[in-house]
Protein backbone atom coordinates (compact mmCIF):
# COMPACT_ATOMS: atom_id res chain seq x y z
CA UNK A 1 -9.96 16.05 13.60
CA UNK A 2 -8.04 19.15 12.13
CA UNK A 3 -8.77 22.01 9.96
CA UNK A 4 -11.02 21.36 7.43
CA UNK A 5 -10.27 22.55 3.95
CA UNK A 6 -13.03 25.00 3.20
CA UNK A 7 -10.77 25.84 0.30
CA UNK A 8 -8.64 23.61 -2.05
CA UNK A 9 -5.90 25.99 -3.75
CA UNK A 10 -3.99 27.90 -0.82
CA UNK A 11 -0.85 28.94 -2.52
CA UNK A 12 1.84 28.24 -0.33
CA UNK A 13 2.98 25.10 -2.49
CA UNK A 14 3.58 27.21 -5.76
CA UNK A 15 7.19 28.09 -4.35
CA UNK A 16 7.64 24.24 -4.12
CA UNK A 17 7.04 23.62 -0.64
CA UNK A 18 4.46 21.61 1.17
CA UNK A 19 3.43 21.87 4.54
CA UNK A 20 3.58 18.27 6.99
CA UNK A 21 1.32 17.98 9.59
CA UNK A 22 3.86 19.26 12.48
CA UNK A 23 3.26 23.11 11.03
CA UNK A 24 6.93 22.83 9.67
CA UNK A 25 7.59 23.44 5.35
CA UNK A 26 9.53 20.98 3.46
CA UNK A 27 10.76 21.15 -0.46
CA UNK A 28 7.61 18.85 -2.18
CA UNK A 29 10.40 16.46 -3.38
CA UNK A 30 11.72 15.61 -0.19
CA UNK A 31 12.04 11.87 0.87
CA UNK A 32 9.62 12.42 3.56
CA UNK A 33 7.08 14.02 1.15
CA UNK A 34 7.93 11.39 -1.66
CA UNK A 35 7.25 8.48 0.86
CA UNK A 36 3.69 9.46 2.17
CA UNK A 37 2.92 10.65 -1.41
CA UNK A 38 3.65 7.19 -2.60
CA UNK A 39 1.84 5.60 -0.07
CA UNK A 40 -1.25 7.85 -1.06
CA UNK A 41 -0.49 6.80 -4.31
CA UNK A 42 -0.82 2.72 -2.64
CA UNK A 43 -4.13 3.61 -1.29
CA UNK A 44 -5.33 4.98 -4.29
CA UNK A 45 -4.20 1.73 -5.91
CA UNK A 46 -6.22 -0.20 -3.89
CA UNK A 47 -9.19 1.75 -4.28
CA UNK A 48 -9.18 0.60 -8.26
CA UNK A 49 -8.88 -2.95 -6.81
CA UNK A 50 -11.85 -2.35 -4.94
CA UNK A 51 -13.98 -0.38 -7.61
CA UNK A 52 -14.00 -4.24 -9.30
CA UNK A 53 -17.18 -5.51 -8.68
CA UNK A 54 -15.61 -9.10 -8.81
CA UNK A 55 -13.71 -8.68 -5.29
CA UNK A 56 -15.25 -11.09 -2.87
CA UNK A 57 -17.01 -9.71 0.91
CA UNK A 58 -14.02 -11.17 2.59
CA UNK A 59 -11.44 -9.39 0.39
CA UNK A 60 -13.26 -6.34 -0.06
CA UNK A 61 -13.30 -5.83 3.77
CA UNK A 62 -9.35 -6.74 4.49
CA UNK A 63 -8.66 -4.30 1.72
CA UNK A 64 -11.07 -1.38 3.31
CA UNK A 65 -9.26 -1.74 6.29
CA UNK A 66 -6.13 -1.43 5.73
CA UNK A 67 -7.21 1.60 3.22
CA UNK A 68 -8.04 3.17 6.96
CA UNK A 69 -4.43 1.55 7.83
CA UNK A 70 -3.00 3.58 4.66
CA UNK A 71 -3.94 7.02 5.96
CA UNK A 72 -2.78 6.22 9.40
CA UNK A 73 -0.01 5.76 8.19
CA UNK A 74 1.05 8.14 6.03
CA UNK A 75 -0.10 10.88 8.95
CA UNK A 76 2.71 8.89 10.64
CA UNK A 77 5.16 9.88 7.92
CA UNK A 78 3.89 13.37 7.45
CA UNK A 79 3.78 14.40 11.18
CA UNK A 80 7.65 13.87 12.22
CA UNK A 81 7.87 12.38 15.51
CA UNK A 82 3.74 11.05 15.60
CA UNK A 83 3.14 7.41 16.20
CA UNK A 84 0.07 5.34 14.40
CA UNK A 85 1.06 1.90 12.90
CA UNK A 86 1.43 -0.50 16.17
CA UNK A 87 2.16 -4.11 15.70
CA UNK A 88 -1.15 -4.70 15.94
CA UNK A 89 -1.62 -3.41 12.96
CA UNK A 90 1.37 -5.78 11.09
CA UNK A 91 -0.42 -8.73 13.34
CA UNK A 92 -3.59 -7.90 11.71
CA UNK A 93 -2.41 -8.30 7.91
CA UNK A 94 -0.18 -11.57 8.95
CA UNK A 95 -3.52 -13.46 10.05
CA UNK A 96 -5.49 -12.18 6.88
CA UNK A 97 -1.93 -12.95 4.92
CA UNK A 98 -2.28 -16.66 6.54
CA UNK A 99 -5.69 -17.50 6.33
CA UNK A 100 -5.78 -16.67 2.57
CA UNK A 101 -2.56 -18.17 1.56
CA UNK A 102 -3.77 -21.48 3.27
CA UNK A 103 -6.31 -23.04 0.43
CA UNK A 104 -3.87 -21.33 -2.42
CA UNK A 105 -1.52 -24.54 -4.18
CA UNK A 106 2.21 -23.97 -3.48
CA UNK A 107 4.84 -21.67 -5.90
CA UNK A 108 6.54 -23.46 -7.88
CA UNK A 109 6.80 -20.45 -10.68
CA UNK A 110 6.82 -16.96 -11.17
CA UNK A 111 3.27 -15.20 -11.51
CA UNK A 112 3.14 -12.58 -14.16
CA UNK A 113 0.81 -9.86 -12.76
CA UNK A 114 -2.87 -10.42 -14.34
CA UNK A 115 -5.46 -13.06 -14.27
CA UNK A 116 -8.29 -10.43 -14.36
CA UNK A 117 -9.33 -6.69 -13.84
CA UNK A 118 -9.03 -6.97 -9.77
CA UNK A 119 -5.74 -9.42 -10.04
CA UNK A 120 -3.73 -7.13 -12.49
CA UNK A 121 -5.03 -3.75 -10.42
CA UNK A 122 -3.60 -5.16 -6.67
CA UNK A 123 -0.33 -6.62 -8.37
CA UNK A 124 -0.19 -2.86 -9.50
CA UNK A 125 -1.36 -1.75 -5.71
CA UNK A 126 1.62 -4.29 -4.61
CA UNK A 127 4.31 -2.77 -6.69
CA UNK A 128 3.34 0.55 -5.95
CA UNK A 129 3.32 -0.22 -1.85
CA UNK A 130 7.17 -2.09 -2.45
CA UNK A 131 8.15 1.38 -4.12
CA UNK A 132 6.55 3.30 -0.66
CA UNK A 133 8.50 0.45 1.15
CA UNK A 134 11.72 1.75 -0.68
CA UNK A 135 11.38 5.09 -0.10
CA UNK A 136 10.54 5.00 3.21
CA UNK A 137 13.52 2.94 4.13
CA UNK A 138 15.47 5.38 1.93
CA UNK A 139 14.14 7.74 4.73
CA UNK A 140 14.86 6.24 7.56
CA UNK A 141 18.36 5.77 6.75
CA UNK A 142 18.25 9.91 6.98
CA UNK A 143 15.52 10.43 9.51
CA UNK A 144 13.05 8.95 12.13
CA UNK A 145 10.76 6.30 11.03
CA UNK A 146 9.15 3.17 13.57
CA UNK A 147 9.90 -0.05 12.78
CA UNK A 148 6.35 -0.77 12.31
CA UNK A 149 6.03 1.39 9.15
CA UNK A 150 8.57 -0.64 7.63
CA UNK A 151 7.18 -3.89 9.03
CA UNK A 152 4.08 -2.87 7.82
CA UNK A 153 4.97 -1.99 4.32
CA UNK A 154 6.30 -4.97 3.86
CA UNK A 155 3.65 -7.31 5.31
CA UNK A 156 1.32 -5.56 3.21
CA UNK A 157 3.19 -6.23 -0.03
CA UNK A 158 3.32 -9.66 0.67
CA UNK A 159 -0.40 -9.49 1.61
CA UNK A 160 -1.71 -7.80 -1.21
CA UNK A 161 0.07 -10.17 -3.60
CA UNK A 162 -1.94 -13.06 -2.08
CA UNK A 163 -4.66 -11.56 -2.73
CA UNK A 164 -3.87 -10.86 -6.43
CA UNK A 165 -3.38 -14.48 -6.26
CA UNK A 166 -6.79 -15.45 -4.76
CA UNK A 167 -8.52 -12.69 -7.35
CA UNK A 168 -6.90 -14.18 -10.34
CA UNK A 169 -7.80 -17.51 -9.33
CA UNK A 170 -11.91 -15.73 -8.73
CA UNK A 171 -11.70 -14.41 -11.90
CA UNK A 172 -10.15 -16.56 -14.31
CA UNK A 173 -10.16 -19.85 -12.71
CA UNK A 174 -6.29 -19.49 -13.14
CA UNK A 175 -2.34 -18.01 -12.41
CA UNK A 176 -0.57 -16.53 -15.25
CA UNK A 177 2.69 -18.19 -14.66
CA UNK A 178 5.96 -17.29 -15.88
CA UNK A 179 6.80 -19.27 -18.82
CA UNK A 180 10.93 -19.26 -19.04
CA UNK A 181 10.89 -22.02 -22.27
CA UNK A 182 8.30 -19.60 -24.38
CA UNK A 183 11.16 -18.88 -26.89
């Protein structure tokens, strides 16, 4: 493990730069700084999802996994040239994605994000990991990122909105679907 912080406040940010994990300084609103900041800002999400005392054993440990996943990777996006996420990792959320999507009904409409505390916080968690997903692709388009970040990103979207979908139905008994003939 690295330095430990023996001290929060250090100083060298107030010019506006930030230090990544290679030693080199970056301005704090550069992509690569905006893209592990967001997906800080993901695991964060997730930890509201999990401060629900309503999230099932099963859930609770997919979603304390991949918060481990979460700072892998972003010490992938802060340490230019490092390598964490392996497809391993994307295999990993694809079973969990499978094996909970299997007893949900089909789509036929839009959800609307809700259908409890836990539901409404990981639809949150997924919006906020399809924003990291954007940025970091933003990034890549400029610098070096893996596949597997991306692939990951996006798997995890995708898992955590079955999830919200297996909370809601937990919670409320019930989807909140999209009703297009309201008016």
């Amino acid at each position: 493990m690295g330095k430990r912080l023996s001290k929060i406040y250090t100083r060298t940010g107030d010019d506006g730069t930030t230090g990544l994990g290679d030693g080199s300084r970056v301005a704090k609103d550069s992509l690569r700084v905006d893209a592990f900041g967001t997906v800080d800002e993901a695991n964060s999400a997730i930890g509201v999802v999990l401060s629900c005392a309503s999230v099932p054993d099963d859930i609770r440990r997919i979603l304390t996994e991949i918060q481990h996943d979460m700072f892998e990777l972003g010490g992938e996006l802060c340490i230019p040239g490092h390598s964490a996420i392996t497809d391993t990792f994307v295999t990993r959320l694809e079973k969990d994605l499978d094996a909970l999507n299997e007893d949900l009904p089909a789509l036929k409409e839009f959800i609307l994000p809700g259908g409890g505390q836990a539901a409404a916080a990981c639809h949150l968690a997924r919006t906020i990991v399809r924003r990291a997903e954007r940025i970091t692709t933003t990034l890549a388009g400029s610098e070096s990122v893996r596949p597997e970040v991306l692939r990951y990103l996006n798997r995890l979207s995708d898992l955590l909105f079955v999830i919200a979908r297996v909370l809601s139905r937990a919670e409320s008994g019930q989807e909140v679907l999209w009703n297009r003939e309201r008016c």
